[in-house]
N, C-alpha and C. Protein backbone atom coordinates (compact mmCIF):
# COMPACT_ATOMS: atom_id res chain seq x y z
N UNK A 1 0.85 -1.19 0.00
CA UNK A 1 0.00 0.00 0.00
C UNK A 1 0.88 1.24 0.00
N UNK A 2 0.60 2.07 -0.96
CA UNK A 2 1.50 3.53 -0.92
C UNK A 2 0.73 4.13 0.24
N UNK A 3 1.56 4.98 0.50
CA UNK A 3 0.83 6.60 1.38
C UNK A 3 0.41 7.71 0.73
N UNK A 4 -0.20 8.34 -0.01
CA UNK A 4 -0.53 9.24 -1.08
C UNK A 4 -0.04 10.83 0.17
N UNK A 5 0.69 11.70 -1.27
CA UNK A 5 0.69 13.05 -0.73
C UNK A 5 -0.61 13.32 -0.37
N UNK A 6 -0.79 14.16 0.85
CA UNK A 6 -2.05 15.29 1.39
C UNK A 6 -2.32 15.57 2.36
N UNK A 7 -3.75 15.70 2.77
CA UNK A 7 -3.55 15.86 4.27
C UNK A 7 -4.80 14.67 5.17
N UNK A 8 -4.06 14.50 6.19
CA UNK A 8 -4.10 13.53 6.80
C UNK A 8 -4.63 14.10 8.54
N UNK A 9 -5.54 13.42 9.08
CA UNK A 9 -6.03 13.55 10.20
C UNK A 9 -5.86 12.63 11.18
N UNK A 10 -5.21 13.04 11.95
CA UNK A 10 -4.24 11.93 13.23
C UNK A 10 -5.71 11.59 14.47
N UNK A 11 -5.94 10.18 14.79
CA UNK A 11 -6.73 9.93 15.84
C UNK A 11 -6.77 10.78 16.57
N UNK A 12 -5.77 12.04 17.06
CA UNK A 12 -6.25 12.79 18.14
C UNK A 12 -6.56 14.19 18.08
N UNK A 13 -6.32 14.34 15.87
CA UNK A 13 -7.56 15.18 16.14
C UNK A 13 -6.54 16.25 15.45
N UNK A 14 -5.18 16.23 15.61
CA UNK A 14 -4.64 17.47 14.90
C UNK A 14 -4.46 16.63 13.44
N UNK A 15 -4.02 18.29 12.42
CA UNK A 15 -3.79 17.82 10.85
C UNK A 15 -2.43 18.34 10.46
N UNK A 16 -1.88 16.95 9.71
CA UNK A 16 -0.47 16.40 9.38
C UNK A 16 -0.99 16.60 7.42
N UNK A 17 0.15 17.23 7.07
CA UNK A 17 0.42 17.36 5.26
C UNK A 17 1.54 15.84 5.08
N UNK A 18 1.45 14.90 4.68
CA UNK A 18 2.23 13.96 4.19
C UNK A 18 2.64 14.18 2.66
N UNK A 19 4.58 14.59 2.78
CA UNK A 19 5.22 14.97 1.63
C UNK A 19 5.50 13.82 1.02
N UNK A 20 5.86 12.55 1.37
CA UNK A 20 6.21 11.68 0.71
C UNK A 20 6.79 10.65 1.26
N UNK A 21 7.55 9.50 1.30
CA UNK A 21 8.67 8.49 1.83
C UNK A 21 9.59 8.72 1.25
N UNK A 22 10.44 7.76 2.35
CA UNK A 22 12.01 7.73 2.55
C UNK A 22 12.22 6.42 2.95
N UNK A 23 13.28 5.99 3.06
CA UNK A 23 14.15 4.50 2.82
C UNK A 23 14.74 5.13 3.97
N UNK A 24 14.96 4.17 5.27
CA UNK A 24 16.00 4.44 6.52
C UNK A 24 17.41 4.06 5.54
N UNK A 25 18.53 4.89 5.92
CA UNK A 25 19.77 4.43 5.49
C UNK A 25 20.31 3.29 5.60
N UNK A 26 20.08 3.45 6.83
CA UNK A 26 21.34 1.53 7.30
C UNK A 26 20.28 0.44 7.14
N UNK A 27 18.62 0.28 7.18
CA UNK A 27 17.70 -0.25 7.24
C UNK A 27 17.06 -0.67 5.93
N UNK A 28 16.71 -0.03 5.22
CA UNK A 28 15.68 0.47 4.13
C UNK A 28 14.48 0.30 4.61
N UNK A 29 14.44 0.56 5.79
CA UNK A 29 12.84 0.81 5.96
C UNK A 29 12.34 1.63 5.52
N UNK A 30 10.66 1.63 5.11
CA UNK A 30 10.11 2.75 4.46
C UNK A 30 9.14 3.35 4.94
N UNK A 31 9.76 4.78 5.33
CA UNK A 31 9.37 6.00 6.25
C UNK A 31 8.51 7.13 5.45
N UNK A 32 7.26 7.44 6.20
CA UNK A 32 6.38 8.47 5.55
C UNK A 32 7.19 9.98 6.40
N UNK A 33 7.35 10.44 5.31
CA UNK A 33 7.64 12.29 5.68
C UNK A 33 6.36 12.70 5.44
N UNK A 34 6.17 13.79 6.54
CA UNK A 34 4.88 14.49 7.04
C UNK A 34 5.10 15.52 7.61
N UNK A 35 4.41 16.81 7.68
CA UNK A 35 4.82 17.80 8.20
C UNK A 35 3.05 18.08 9.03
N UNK A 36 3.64 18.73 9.96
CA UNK A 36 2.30 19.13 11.10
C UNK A 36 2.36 20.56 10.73
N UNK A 37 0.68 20.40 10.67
CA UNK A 37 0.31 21.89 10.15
C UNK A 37 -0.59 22.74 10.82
N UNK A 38 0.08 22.65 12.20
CA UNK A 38 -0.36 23.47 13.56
C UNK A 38 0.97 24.25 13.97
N UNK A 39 0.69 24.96 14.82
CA UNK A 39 1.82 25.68 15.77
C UNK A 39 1.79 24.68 16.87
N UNK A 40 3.88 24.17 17.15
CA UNK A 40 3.14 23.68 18.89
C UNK A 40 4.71 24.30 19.24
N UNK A 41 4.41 24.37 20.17
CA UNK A 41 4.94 25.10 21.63
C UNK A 41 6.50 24.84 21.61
N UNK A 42 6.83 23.12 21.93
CA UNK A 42 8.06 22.31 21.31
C UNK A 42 8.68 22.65 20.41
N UNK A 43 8.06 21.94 19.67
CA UNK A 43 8.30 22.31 17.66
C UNK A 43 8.22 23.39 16.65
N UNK A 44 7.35 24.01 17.31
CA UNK A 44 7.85 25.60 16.00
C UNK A 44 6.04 25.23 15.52
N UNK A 45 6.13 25.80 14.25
CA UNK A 45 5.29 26.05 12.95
C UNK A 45 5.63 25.27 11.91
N UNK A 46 4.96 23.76 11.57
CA UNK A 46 5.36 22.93 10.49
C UNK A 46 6.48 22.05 10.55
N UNK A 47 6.17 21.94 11.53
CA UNK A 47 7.38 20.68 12.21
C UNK A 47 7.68 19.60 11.22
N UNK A 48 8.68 18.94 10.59
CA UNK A 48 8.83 17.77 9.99
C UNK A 48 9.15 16.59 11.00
N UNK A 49 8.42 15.98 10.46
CA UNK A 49 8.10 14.95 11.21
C UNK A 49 8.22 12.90 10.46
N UNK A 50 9.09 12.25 10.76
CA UNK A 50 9.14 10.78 9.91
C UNK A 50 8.78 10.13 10.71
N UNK A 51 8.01 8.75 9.81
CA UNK A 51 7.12 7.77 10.59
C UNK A 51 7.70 6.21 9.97
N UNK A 52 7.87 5.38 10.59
CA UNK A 52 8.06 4.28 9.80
C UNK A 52 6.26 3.77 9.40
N UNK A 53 6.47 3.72 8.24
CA UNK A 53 5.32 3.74 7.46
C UNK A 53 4.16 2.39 7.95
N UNK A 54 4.60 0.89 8.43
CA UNK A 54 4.09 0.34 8.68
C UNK A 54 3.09 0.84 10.32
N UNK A 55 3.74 1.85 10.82
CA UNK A 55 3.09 2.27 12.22
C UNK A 55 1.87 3.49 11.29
N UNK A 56 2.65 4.57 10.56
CA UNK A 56 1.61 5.41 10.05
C UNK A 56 0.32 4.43 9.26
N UNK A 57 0.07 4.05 8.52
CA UNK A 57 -0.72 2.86 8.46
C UNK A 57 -1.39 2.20 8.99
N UNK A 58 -1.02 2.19 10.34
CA UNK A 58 -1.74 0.95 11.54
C UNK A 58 -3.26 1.39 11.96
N UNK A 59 -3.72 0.49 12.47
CA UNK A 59 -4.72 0.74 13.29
C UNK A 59 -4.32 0.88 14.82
N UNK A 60 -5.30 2.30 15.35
CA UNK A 60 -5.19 2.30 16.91
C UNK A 60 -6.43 1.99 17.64
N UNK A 61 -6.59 1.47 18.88
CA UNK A 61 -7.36 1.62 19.74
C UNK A 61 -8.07 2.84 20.22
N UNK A 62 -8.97 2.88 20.26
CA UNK A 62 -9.81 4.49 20.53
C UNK A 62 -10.98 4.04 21.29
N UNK A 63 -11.30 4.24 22.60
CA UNK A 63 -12.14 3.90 23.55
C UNK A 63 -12.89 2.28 23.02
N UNK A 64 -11.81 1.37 22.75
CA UNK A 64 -12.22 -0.06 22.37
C UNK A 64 -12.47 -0.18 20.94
N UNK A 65 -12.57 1.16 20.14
CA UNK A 65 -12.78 0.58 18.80
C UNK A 65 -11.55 0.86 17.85
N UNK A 66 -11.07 0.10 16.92
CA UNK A 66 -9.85 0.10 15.56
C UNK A 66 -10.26 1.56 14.80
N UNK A 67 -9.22 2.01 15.12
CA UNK A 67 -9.36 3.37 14.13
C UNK A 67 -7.69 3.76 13.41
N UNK A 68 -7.94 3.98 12.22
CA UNK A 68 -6.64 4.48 11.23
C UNK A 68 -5.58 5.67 12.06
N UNK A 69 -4.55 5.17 12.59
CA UNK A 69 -3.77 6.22 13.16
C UNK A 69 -3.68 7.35 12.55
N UNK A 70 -3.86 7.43 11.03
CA UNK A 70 -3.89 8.76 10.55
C UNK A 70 -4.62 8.36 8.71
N UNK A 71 -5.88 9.19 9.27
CA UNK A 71 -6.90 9.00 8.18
C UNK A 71 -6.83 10.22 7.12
N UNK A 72 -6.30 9.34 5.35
CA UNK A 72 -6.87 10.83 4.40
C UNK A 72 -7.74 11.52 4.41
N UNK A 73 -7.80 13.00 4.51
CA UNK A 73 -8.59 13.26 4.26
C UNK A 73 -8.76 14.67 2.93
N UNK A 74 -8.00 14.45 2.45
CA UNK A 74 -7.72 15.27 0.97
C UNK A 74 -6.36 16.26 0.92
């Protein structure tokens, strides 16, 4: 399954722009690049942010029910 560029809505509600994947160097695992498209406090304004892609993908637990850790939403 690819990860398509766009934007993406995280189970808890904030919204992530996904630029594309990446290959870990020493690994080749394959990592979704994403940038957060909030202000936070930590991180600045548009934080970049990498995911190993099989976790961005996953399903989470949400008060007992399977929900998309981070759902397209255009």
């Amino acid at each position: 399954m690819k990860v398509k560029p766009g934007r993406y809505k995280h189970f808890k509600g904030k919204f992530y722009e996904v630029i594309g994947s990446a290959r870990h160097s020493e690994t080749f695992e394959e990592m979704v690049v994403y940038r957060a498209l909030f202000v936070s406090k930590e991180f600045g304004s548009n934080a970049l942010w990498v995911r190993p892609k099989a976790m961005f993908i996953e399903k989470v637990a949400v008060a007992g029910k399977e929900v998309p850790r981070f759902k397209y939403v255009g």
